[in-house]
Every structure is written in structure tokens, then in C-alpha cells.
C-alpha atoms as a PDB file:
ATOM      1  CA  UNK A   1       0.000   0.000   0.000  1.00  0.00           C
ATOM      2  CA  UNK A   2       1.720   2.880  -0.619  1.00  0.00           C
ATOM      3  CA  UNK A   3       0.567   6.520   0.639  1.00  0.00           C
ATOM      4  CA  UNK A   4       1.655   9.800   0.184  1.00  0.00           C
ATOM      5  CA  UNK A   5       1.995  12.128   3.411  1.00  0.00           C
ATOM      6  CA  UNK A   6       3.859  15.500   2.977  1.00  0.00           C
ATOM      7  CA  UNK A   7       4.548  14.001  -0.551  1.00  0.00           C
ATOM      8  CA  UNK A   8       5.927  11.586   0.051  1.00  0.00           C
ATOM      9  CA  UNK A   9       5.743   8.068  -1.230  1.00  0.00           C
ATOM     10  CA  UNK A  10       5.339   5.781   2.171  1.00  0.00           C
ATOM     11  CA  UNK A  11       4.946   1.718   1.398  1.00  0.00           C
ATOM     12  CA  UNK A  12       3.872   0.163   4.515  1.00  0.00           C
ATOM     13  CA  UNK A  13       4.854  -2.719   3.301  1.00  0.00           C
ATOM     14  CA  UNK A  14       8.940  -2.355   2.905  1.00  0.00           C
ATOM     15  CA  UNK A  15       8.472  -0.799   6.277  1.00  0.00           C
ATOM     16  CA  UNK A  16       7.254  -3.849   7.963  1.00  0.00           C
ATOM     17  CA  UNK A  17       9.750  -6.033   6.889  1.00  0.00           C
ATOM     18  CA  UNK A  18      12.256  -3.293   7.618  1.00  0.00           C
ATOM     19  CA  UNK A  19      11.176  -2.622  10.804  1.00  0.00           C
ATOM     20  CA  UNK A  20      13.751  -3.675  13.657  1.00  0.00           C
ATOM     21  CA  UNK A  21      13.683  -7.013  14.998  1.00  0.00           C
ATOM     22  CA  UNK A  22      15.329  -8.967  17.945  1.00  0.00           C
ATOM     23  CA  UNK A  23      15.007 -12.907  18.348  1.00  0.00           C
ATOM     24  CA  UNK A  24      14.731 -14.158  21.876  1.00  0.00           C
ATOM     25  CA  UNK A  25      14.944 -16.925  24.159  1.00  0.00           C
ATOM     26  CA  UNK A  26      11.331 -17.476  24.910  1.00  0.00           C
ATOM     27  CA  UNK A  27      11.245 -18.220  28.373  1.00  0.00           C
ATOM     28  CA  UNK A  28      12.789 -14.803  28.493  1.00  0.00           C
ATOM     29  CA  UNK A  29      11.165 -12.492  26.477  1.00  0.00           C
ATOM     30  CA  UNK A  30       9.277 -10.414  28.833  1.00  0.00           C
ATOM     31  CA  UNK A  31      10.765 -10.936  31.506  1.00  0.00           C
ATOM     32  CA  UNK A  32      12.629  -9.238  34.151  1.00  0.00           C
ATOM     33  CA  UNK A  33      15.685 -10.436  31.794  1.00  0.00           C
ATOM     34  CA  UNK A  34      14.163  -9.398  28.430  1.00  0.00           C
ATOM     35  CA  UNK A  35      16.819  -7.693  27.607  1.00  0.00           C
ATOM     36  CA  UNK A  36      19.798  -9.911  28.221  1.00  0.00           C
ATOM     37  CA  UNK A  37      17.457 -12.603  26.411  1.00  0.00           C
ATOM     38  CA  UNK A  38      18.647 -11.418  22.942  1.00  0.00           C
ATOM     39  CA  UNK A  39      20.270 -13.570  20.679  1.00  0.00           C
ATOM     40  CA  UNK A  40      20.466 -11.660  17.288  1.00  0.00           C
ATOM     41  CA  UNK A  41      18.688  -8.338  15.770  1.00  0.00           C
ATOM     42  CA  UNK A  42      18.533  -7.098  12.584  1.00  0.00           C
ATOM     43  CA  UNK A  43      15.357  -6.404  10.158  1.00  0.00           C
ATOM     44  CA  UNK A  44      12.571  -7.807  10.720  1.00  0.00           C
ATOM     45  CA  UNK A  45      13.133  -9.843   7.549  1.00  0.00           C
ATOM     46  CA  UNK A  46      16.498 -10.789   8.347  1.00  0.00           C
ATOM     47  CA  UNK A  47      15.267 -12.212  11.763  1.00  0.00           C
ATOM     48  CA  UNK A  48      12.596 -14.358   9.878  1.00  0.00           C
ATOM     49  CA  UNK A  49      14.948 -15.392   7.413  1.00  0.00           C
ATOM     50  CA  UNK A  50      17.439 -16.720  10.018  1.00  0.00           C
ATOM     51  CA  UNK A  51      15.090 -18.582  12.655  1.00  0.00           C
ATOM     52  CA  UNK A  52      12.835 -19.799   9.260  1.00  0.00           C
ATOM     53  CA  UNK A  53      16.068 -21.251   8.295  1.00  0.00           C
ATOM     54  CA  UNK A  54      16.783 -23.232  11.773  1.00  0.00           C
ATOM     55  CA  UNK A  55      15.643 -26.233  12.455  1.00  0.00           C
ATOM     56  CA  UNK A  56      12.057 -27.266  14.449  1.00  0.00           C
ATOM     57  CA  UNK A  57      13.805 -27.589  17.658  1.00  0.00           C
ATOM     58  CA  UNK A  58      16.234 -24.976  17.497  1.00  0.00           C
ATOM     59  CA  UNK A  59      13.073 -22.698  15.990  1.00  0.00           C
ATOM     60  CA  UNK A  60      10.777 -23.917  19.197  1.00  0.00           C
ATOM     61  CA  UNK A  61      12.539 -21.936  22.222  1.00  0.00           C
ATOM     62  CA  UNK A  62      12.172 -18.561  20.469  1.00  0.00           C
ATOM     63  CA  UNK A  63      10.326 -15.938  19.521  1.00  0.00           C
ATOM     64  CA  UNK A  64      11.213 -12.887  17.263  1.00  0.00           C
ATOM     65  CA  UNK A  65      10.607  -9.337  18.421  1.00  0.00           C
ATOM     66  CA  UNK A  66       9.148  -6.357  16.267  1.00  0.00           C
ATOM     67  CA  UNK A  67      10.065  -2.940  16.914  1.00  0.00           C
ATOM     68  CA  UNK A  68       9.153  -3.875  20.905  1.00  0.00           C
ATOM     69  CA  UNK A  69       5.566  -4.078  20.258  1.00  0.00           C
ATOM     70  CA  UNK A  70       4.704  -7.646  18.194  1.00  0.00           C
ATOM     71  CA  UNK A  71       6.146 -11.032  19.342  1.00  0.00           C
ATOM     72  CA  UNK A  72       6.065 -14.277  17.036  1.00  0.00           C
ATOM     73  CA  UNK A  73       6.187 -17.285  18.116  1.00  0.00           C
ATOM     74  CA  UNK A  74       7.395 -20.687  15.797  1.00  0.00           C
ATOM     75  CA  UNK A  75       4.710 -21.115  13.951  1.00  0.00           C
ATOM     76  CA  UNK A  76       3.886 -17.633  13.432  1.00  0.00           C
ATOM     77  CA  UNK A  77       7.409 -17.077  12.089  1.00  0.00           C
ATOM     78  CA  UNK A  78       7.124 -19.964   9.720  1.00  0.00           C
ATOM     79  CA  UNK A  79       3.730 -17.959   8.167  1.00  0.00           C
ATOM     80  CA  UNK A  80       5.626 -15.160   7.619  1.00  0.00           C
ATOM     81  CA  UNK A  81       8.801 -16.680   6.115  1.00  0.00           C
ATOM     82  CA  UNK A  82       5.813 -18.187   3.603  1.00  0.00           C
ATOM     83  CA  UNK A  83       4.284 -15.050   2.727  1.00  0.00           C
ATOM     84  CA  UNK A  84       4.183 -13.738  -0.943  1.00  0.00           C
ATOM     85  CA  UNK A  85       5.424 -10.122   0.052  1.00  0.00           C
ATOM     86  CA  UNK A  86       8.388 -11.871   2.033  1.00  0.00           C
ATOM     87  CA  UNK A  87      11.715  -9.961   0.471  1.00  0.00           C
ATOM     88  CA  UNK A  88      13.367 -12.150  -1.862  1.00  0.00           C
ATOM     89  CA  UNK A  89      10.253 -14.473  -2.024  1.00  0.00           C
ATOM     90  CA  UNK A  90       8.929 -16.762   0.162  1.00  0.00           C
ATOM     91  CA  UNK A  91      10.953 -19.489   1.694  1.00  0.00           C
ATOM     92  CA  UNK A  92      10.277 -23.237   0.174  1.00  0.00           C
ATOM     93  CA  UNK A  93       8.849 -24.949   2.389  1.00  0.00           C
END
């Protein structure tokens, strides 16, 4: 979708997959130790691509985080890492 605010061109969607990203330990993210819990950032696509790319088990004990406002989860990761607007394309499955 792209807008145009104080013309200029804004696509929402580059912006999501842009947005900064930090992958967790899950039993940590949100906790007291949230912050000591991170394991990589990078883009929000970059995150996705990496953790999409792990193995089930290694994938299970985390979570990615968006901009501090959005965690995913596995299986929710997976769904994005399928998605048509993913950068690059979607990741084969």
C-alpha cells in the first residue's frame, strides 16, 4: 500500500519487513531479563529469514521481536517466512 503524506511516497509494506527485529529466548522475552534474552537483531526480515532457516527444535525456544511491540512465536514465524510479500520471495517450504 503505498501513501503519500507530505509528498511523500510511504509503502507500509517495505516498512514492515524493515522494521527492527530482535530474536529471543522465549522463556525470556518479557521478563525481568528481556533484555539480556537477545540472541540476534537485525530487520525484521532478516530475523525471519534466520530462525525460518533453523531447524524445528532450534526454531521452538524462540520468539522474534518487532520494533518492541509484536512477538512471534514458531509457527507464526514460519507464516511469515511463507508469505508472498516476504523480500526475496517466500521461503520453500
Amino acid at each position: 500500500m503505498n501513501t503519500t503524506i507530505r509528498a511523500e511516497s510511504h509503502d507500509t509494506r517495505r516498512d514492515f519487513w524493515s522494521d527492527h527485529a530482535t530474536v529471543l529466548r522465549r522463556e525470556a522475552a518479557g521478563g525481568l531479563l528481556h533484555d539480556f534474552a537477545t540472541l540476534h537483531a537485525g530487520t525484521l526480515a532478516d530475523m525471519v529469514r534466520m530462525v525460518a532457516r533453523m531447524t524445528a527444535d532450534e526454531r521452538d525456544g524462540l520468539v522474534i521481536e518487532k520494533a518492541g511491540d509484536r512477538q512471534y512465536g514458531p509457527g507464526e514465524i514460519m507464516a511469515l517466512a511463507h508469505r508472498d510479500d516476504f523480500p526475496g520471495g517466500p521461503i520453500s517450504r
